[in-house]
N, C-alpha and C. Protein backbone atom coordinates (compact mmCIF):
# COMPACT_ATOMS: atom_id res chain seq x y z
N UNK A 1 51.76 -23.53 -45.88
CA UNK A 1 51.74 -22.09 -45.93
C UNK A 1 50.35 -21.61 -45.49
N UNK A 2 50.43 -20.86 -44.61
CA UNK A 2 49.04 -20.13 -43.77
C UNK A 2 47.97 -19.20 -44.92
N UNK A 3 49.21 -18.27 -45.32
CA UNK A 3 48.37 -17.45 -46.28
C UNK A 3 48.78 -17.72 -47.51
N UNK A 4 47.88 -17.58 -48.85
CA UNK A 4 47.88 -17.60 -49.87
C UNK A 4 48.75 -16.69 -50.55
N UNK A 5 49.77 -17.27 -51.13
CA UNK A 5 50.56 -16.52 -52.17
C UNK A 5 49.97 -15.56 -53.17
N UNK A 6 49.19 -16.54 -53.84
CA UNK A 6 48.24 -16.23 -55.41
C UNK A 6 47.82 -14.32 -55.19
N UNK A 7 47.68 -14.13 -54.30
CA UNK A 7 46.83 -12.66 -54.07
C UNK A 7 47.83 -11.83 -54.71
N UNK A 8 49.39 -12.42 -53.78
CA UNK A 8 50.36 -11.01 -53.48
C UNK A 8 50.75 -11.05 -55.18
N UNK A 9 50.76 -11.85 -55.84
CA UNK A 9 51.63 -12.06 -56.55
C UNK A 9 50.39 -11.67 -58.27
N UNK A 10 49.82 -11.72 -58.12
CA UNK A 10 49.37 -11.21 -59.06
C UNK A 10 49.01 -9.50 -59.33
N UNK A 11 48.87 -9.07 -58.38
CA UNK A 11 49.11 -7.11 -58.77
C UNK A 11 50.82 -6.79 -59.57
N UNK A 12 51.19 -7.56 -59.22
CA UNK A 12 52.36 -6.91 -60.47
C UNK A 12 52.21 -7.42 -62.09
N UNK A 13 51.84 -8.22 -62.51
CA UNK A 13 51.35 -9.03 -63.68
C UNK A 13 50.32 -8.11 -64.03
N UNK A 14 49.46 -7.55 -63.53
CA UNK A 14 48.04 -7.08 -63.65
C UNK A 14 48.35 -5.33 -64.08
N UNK A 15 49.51 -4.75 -63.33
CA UNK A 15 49.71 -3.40 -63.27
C UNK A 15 51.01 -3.52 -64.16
N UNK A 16 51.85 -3.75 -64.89
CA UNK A 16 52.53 -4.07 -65.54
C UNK A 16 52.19 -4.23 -67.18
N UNK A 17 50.80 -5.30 -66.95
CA UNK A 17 50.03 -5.18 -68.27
C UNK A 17 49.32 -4.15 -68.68
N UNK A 18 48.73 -3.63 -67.18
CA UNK A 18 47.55 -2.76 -67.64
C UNK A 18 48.33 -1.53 -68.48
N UNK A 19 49.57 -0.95 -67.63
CA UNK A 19 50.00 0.14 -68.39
C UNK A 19 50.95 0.00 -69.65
N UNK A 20 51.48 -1.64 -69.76
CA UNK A 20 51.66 -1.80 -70.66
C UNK A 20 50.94 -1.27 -71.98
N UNK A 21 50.05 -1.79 -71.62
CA UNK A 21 48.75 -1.22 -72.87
C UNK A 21 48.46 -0.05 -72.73
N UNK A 22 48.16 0.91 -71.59
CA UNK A 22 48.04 2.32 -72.32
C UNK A 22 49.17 2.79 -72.60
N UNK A 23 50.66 2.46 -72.39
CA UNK A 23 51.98 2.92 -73.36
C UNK A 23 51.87 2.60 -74.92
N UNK A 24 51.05 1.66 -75.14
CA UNK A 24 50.45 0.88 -76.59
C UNK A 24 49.69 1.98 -77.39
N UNK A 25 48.40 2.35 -76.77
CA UNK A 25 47.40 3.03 -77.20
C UNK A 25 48.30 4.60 -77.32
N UNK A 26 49.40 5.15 -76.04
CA UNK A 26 49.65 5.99 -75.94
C UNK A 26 50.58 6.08 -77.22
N UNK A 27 51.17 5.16 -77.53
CA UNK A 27 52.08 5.22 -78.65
C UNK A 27 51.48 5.14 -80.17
N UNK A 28 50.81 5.18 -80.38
CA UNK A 28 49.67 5.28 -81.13
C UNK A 28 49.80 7.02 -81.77
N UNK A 29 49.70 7.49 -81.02
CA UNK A 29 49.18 9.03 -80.81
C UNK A 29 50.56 10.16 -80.46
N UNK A 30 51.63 9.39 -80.86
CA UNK A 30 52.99 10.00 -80.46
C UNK A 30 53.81 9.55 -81.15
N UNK A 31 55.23 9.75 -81.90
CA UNK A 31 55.77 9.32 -82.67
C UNK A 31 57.51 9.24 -81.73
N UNK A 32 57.37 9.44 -80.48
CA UNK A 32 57.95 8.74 -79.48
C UNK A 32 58.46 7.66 -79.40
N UNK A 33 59.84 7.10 -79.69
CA UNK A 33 59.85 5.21 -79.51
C UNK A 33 59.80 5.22 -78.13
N UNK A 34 60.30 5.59 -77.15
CA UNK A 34 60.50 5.73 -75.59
C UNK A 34 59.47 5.00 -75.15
N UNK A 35 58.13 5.69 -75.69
CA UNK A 35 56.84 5.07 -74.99
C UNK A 35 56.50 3.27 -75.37
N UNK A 36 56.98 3.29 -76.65
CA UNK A 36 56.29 1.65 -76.90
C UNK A 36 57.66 0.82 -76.55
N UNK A 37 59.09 1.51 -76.14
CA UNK A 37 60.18 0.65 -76.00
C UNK A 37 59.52 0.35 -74.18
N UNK A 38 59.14 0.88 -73.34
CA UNK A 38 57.97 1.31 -71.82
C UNK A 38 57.20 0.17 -72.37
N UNK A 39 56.56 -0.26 -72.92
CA UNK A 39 55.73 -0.89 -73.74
C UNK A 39 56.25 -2.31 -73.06
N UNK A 40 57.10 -2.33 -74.32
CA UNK A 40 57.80 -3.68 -74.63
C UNK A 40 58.29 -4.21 -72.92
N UNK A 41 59.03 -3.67 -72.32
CA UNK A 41 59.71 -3.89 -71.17
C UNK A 41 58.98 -4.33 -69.85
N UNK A 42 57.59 -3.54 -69.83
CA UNK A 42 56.38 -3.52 -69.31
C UNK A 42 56.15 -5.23 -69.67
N UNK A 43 55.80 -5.61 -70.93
CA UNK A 43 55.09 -6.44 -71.16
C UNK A 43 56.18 -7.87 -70.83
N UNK A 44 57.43 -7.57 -71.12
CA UNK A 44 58.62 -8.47 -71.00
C UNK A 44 58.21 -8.88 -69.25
N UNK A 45 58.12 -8.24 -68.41
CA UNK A 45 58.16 -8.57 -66.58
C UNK A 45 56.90 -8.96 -66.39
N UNK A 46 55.70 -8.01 -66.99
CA UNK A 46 54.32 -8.80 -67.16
C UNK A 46 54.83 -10.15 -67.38
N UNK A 47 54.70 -10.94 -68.48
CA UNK A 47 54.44 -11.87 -68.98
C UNK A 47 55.60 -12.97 -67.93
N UNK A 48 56.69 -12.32 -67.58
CA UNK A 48 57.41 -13.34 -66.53
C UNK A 48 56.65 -13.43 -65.02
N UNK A 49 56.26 -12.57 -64.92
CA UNK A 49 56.05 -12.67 -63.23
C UNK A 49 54.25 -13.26 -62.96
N UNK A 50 53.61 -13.22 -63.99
CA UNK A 50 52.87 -13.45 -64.83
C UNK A 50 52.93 -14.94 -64.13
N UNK A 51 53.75 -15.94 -64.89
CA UNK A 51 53.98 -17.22 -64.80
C UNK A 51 54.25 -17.85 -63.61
N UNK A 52 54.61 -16.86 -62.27
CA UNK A 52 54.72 -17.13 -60.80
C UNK A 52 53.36 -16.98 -60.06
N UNK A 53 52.50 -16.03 -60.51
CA UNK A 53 51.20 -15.90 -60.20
C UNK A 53 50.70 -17.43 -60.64
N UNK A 54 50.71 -17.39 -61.57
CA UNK A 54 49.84 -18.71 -62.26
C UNK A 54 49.98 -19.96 -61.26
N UNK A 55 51.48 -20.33 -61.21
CA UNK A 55 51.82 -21.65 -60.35
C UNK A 55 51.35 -21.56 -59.37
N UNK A 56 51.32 -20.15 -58.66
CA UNK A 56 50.74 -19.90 -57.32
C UNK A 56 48.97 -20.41 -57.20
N UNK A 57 48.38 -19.97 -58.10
CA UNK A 57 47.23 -20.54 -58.26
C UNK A 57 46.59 -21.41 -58.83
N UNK A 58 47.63 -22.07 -59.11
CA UNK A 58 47.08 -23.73 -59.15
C UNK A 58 47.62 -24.25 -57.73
N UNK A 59 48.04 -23.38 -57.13
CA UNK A 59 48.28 -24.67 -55.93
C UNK A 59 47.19 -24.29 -55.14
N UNK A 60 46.23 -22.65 -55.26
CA UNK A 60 45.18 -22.17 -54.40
C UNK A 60 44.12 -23.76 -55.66
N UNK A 61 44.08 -23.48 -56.34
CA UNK A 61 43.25 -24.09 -57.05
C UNK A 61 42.89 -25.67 -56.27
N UNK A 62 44.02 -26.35 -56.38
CA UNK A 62 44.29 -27.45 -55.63
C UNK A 62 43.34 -27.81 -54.43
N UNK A 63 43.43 -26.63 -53.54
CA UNK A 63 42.70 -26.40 -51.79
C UNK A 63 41.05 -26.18 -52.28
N UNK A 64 40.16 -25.86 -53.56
CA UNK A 64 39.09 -25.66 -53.65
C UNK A 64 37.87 -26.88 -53.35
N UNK A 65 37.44 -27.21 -53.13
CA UNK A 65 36.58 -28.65 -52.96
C UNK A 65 36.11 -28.42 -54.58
N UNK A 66 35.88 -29.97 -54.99
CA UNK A 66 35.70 -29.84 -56.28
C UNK A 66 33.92 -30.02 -56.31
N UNK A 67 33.57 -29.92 -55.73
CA UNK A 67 32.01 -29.87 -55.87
C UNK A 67 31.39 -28.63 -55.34
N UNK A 68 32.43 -27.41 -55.21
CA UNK A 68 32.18 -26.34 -54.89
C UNK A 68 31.52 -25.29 -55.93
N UNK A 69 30.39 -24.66 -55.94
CA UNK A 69 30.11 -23.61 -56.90
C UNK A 69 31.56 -23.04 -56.90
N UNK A 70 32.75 -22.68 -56.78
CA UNK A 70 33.61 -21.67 -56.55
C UNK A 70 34.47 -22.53 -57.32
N UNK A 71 34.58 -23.83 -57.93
CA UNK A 71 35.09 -24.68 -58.60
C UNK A 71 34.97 -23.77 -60.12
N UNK A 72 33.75 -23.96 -60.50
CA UNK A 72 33.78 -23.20 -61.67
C UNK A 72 34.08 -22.23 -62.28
N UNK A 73 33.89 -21.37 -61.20
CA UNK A 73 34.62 -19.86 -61.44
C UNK A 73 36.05 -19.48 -61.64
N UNK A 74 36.10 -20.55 -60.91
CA UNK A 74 38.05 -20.92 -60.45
C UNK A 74 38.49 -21.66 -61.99
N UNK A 75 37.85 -22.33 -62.35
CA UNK A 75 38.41 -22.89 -63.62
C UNK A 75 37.90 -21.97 -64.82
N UNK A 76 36.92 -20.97 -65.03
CA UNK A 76 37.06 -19.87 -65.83
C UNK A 76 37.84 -18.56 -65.81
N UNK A 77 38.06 -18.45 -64.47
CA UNK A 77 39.35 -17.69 -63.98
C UNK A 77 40.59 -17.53 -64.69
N UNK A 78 40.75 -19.73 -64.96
CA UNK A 78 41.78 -19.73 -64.95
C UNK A 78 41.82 -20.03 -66.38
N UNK A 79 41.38 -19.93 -67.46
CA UNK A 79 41.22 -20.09 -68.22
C UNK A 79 41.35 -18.67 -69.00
N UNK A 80 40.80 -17.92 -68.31
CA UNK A 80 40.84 -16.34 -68.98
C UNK A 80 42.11 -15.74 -68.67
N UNK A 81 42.77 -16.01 -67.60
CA UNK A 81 44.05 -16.08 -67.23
C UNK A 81 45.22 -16.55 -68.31
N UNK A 82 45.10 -17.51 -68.64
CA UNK A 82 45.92 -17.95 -69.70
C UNK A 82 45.71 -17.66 -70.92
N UNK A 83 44.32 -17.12 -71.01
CA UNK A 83 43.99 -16.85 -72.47
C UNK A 83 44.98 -14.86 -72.60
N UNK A 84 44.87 -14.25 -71.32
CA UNK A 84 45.35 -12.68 -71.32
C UNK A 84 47.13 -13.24 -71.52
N UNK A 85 47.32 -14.30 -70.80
CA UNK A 85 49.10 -14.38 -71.17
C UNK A 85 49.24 -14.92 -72.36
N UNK A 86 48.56 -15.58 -72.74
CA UNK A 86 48.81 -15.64 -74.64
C UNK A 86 48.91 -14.53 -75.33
N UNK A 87 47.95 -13.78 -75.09
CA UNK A 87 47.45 -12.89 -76.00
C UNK A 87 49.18 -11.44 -75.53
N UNK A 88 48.85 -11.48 -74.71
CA UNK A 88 50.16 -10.60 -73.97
C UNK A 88 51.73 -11.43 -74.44
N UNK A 89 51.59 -12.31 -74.49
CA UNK A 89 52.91 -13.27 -74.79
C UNK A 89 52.96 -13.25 -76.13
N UNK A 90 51.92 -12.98 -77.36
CA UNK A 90 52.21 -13.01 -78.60
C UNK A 90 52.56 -12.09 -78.98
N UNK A 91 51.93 -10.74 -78.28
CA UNK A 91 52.08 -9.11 -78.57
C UNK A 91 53.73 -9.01 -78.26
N UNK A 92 54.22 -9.29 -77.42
CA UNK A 92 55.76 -9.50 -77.14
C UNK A 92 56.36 -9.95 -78.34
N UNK A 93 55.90 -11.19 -78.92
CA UNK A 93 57.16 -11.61 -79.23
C UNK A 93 56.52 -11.06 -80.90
N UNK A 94 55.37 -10.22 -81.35
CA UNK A 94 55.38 -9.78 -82.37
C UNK A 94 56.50 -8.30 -82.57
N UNK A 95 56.46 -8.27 -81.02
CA UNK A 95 57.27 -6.12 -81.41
C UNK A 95 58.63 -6.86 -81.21
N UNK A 96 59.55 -8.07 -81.22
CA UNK A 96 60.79 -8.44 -80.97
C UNK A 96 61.45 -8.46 -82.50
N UNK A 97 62.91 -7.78 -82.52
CA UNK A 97 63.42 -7.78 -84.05
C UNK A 97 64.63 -8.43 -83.04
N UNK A 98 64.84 -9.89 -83.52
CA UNK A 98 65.42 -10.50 -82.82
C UNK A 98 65.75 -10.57 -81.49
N UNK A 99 66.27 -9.88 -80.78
CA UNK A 99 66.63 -9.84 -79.21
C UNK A 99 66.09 -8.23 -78.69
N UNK A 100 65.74 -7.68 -79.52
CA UNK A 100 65.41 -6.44 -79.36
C UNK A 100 64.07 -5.85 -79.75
N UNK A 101 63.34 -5.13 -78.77
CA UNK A 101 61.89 -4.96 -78.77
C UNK A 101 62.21 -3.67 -80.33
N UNK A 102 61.45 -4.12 -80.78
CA UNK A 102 61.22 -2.74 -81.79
C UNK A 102 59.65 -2.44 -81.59
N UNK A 103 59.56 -1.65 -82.40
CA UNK A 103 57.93 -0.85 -82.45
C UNK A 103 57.02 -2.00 -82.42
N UNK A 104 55.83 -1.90 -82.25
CA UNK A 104 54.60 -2.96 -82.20
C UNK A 104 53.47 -2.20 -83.76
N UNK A 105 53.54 -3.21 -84.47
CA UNK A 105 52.71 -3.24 -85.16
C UNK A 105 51.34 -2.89 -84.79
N UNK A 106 49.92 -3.03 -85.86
CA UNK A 106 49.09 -2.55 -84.87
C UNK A 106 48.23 -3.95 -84.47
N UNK A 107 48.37 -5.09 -84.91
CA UNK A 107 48.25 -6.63 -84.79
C UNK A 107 48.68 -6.07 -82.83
N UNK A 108 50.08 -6.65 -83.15
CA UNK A 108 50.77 -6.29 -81.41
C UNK A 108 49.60 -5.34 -80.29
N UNK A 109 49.15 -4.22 -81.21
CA UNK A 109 48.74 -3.64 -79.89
C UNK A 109 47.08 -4.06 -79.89
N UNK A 110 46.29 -4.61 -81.17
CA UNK A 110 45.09 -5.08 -80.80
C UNK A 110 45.19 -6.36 -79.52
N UNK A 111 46.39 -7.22 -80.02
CA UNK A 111 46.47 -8.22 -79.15
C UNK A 111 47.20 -7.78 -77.41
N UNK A 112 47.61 -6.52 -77.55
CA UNK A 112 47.43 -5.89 -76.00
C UNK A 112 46.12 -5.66 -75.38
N UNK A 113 45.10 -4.87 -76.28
CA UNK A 113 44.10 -4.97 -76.03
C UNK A 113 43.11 -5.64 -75.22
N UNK A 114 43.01 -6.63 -76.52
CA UNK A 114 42.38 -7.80 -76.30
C UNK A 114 42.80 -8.40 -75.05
N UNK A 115 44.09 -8.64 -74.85
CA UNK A 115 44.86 -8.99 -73.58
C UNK A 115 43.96 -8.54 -72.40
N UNK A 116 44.31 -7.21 -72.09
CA UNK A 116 43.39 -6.19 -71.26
C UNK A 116 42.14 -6.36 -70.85
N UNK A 117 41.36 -6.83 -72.11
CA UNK A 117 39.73 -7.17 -71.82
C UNK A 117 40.12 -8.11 -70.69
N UNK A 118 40.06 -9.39 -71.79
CA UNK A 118 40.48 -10.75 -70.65
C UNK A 118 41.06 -10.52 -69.28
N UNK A 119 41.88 -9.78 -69.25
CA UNK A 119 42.30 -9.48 -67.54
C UNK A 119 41.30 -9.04 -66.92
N UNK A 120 40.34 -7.79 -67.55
CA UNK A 120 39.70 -7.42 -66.21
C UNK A 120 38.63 -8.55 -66.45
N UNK A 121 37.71 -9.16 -66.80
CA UNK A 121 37.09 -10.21 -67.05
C UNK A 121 37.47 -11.08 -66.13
N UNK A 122 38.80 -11.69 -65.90
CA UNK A 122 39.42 -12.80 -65.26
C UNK A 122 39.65 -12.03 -63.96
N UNK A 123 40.14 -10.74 -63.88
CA UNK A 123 39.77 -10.19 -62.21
C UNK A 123 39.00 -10.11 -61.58
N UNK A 124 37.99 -9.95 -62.40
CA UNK A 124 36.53 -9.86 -61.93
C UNK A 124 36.57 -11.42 -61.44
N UNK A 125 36.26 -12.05 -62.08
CA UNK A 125 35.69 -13.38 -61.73
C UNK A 125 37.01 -14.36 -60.45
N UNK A 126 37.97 -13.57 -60.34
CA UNK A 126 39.01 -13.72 -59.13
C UNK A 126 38.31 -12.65 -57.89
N UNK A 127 37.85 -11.87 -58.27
CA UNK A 127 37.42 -11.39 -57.17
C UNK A 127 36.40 -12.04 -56.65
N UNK A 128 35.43 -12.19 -57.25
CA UNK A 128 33.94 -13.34 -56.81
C UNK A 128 34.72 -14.45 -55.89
N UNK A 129 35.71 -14.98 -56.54
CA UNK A 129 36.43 -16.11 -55.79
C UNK A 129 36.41 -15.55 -54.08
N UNK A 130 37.02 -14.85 -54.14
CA UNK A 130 37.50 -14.16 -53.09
C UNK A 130 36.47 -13.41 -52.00
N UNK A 131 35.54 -12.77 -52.57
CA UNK A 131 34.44 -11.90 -51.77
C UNK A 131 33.14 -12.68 -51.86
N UNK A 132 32.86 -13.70 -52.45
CA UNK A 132 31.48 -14.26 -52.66
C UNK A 132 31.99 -15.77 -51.73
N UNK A 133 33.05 -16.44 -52.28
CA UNK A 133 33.41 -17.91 -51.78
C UNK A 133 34.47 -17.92 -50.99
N UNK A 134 35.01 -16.65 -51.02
CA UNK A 134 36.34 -17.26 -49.57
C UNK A 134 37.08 -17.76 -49.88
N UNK A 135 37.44 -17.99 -51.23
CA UNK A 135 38.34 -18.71 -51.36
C UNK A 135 39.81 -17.49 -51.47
N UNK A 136 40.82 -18.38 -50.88
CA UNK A 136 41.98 -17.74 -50.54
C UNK A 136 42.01 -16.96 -48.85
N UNK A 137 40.82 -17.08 -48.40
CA UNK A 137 40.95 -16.30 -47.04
C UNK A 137 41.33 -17.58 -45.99
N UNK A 138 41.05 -16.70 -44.50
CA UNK A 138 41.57 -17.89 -43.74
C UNK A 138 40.40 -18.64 -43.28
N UNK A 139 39.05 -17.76 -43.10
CA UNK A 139 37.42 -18.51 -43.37
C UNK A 139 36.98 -18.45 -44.35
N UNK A 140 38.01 -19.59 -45.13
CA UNK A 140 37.41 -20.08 -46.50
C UNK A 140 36.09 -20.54 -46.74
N UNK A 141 35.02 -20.58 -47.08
CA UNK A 141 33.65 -21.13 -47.49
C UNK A 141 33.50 -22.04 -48.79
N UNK A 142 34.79 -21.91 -49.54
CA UNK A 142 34.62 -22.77 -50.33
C UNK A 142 34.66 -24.59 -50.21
């Protein structure tokens, strides 16, 4: 494959969560279920499509030279990466009343939160990948 998957495939995981969580915070401040059931559903496609990004970048991961400064970043990346789908994957399955999303506690929405940090943290340090080392372009430098 010429071009890198990993890019396309992570803006839906990323925009999915992000507003996941302000439907969280927004629900907070509204006595609305609509918004945190937006919530739940949000976080349900997050957390799947989520898991296609990931595979995708372990196979970019794979192509990095391992004695590359861009090695490291890539493995804190990916690390903060999995730490935001935990944290997003627990908040899920705390607002679930069996098969069905109910309200989110406020546990659920710190751990959206928290989720949130870690993403932009882990974007950030995906972007460095990308604009500092090349990695994922077609004049890779890594």
């Amino acid at each position: 494959m010429r071009h890198p998957v990993h890019p396309m495939l992570v803006h839906f995981p990323i925009a999915t969560w992000f507003i996941s969580t302000l439907c969280d915070i927004a629900g907070l401040l509204t006595t609305n279920e609509l918004v945190s059931w937006v919530a739940g559903v949000l976080l349900v496609i997050g957390t799947i499509t989520a898991l296609l990004a990931m595979v995708a970048g372990l196979m970019e991961l794979a192509k990095i030279d391992q004695q590359s400064p861009a090695m490291k970043i890539a493995n804190q990346h990916m690390l903060l990466m999995m730490t935001s789908w935990l944290l997003y994957a627990v908040s899920l399955f705390l607002r679930l009343d069996g098969t069905q999303l109910g309200q989110p506690g406020l546990v659920a929405i710190v751990l959206s939160v928290a989720g949130l940090i870690t993403l932009c943290i882990a974007g950030w340090l995906g972007g460095r990948l990308v604009y500092e080392y090349g990695v994922g372009t077609y004049s890779s430098r890594s």
